[in-house]
N, C-alpha and C. Protein backbone atom coordinates (compact mmCIF):
# COMPACT_ATOMS: atom_id res chain seq x y z
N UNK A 1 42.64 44.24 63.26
CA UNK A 1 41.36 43.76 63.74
C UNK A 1 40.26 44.63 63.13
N UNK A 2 39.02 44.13 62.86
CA UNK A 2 38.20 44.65 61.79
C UNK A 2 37.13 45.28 63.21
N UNK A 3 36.75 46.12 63.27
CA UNK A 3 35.55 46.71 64.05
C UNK A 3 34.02 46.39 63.67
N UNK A 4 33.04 46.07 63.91
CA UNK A 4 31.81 46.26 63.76
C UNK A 4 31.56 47.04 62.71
N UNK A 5 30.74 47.10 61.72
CA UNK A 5 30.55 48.15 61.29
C UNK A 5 29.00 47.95 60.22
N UNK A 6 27.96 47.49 61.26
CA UNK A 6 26.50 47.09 60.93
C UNK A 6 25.70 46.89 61.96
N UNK A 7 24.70 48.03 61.96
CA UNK A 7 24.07 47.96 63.16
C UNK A 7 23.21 46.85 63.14
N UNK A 8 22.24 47.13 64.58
CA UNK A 8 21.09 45.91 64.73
C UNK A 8 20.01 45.44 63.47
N UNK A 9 19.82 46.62 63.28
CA UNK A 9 18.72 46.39 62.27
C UNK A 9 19.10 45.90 60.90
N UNK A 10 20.22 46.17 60.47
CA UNK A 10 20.86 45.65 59.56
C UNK A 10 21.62 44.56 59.80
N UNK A 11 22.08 44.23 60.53
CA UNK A 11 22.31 42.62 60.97
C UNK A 11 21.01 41.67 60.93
N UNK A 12 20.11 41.95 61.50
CA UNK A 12 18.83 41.60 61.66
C UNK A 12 17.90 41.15 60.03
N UNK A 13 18.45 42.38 59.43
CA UNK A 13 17.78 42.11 57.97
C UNK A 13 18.33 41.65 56.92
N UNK A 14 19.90 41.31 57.08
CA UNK A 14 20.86 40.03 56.64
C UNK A 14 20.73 38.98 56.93
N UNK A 15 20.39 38.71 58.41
CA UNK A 15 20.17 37.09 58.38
C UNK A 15 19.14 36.85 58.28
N UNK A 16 17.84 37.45 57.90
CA UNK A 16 16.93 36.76 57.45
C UNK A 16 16.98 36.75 55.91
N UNK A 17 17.27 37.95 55.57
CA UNK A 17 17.38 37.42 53.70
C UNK A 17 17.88 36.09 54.02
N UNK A 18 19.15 36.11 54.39
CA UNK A 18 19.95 35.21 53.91
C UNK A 18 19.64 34.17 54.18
N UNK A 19 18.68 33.68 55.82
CA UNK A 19 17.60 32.49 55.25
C UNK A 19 16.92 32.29 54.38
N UNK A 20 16.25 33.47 53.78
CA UNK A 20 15.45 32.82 53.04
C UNK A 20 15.65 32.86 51.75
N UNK A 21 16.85 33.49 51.16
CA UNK A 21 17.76 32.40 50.05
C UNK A 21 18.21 30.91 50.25
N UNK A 22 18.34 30.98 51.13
CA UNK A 22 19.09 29.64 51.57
C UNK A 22 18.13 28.83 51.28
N UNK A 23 16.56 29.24 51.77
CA UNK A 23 15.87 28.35 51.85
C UNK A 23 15.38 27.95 50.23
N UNK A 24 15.52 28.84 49.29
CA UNK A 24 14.87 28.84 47.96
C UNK A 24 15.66 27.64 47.62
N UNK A 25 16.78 27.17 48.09
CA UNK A 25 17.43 25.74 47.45
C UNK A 25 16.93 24.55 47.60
N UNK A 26 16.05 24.64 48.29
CA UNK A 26 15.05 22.94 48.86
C UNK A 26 13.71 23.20 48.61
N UNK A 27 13.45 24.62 48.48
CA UNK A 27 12.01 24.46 48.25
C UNK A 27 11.75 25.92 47.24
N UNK A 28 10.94 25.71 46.26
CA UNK A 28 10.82 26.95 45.62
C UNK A 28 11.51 26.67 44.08
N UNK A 29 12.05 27.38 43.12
CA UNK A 29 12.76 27.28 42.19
C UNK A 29 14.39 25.95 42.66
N UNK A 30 14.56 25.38 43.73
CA UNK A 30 15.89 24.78 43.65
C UNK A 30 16.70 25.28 42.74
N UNK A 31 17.46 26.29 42.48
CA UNK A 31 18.19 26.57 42.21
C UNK A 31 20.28 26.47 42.56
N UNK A 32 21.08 26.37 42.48
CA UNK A 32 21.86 27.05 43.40
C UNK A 32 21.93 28.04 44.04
N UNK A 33 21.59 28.87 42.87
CA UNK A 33 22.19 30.46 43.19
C UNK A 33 20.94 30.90 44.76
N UNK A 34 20.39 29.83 45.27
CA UNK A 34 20.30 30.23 46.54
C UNK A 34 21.38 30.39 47.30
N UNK A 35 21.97 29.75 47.50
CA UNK A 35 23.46 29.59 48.24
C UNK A 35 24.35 31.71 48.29
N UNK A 36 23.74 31.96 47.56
CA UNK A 36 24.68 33.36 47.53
C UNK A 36 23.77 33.98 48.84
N UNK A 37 22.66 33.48 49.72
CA UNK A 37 22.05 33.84 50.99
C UNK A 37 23.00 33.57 51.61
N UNK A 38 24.74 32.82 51.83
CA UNK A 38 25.52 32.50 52.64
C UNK A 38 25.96 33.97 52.98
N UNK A 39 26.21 34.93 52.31
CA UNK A 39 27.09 35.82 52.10
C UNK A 39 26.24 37.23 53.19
N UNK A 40 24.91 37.31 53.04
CA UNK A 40 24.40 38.13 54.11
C UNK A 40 24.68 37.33 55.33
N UNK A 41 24.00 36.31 55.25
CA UNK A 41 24.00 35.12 56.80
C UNK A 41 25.17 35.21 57.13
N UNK A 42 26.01 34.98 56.53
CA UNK A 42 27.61 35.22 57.60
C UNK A 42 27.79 36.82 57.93
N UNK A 43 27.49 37.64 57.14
CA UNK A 43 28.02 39.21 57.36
C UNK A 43 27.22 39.67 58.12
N UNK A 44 25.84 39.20 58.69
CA UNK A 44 24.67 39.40 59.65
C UNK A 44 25.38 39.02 61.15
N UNK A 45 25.53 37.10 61.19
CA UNK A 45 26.01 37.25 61.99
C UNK A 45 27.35 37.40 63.37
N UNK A 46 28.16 38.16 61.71
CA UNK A 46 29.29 38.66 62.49
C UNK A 46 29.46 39.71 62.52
N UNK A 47 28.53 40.37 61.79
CA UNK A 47 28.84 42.20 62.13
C UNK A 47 29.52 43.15 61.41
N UNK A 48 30.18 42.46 60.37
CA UNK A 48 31.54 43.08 59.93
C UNK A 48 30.96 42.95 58.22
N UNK A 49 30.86 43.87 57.38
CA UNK A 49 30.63 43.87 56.12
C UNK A 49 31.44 44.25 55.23
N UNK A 50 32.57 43.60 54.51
CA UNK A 50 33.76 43.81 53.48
C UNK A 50 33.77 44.88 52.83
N UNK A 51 32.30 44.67 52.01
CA UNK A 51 31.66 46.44 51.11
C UNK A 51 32.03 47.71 52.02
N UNK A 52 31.10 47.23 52.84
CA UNK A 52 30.66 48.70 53.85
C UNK A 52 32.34 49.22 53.89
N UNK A 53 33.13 48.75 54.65
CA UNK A 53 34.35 49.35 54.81
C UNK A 53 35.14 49.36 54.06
N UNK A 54 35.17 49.04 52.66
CA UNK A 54 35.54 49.59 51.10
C UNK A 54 35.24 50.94 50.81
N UNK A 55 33.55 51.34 51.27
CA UNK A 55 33.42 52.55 51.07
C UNK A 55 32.63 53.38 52.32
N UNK A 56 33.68 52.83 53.47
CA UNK A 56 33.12 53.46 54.41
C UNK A 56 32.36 53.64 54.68
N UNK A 57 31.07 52.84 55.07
CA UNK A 57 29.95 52.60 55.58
C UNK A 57 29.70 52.09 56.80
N UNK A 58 29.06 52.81 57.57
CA UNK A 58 28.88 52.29 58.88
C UNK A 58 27.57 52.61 59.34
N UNK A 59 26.75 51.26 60.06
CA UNK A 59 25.46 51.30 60.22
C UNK A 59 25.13 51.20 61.59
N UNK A 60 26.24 50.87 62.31
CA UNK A 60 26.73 50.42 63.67
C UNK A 60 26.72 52.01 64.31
N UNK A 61 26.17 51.98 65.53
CA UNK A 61 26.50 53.54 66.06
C UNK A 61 27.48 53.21 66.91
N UNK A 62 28.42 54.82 66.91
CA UNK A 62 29.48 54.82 67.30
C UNK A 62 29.50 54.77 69.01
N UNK A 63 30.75 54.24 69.80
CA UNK A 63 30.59 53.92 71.26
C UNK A 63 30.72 55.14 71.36
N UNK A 64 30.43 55.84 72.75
CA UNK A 64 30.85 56.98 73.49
C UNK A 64 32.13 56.48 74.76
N UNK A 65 33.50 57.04 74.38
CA UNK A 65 34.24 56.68 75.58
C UNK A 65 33.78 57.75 76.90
């Protein structure tokens, strides 16, 4: 099971990039390569970033038991 490992503010500033790539596909240059905004927008809002825990990155503060 994968842990959290992206805090608020950085969740927060993934899913908005990643709207507003998304959005560059309907309005703006139409491009595809908006579509690569999928990749923050999902890692925003699930918390969990593939990179980060490749090289051990964590933005998420740690619980206190």
């Amino acid at each position: 099971m994968m842990t959290l490992n992206e805090g608020t503010l950085d969740r927060g500033i993934r899913v908005v990039v990643g709207i507003i790539l998304i959005a560059l596909v309907f309005v703006g240059p139409q491009t595809p390569w908006g579509w690569i905004g999928l990749l923050p927008l999902i890692t925003g809002i699930v918390g969990i970033c593939p990179a980060y825990s490749l090289l051990g990155i964590r933005t998420c503060p740690v619980k206190k038991n």
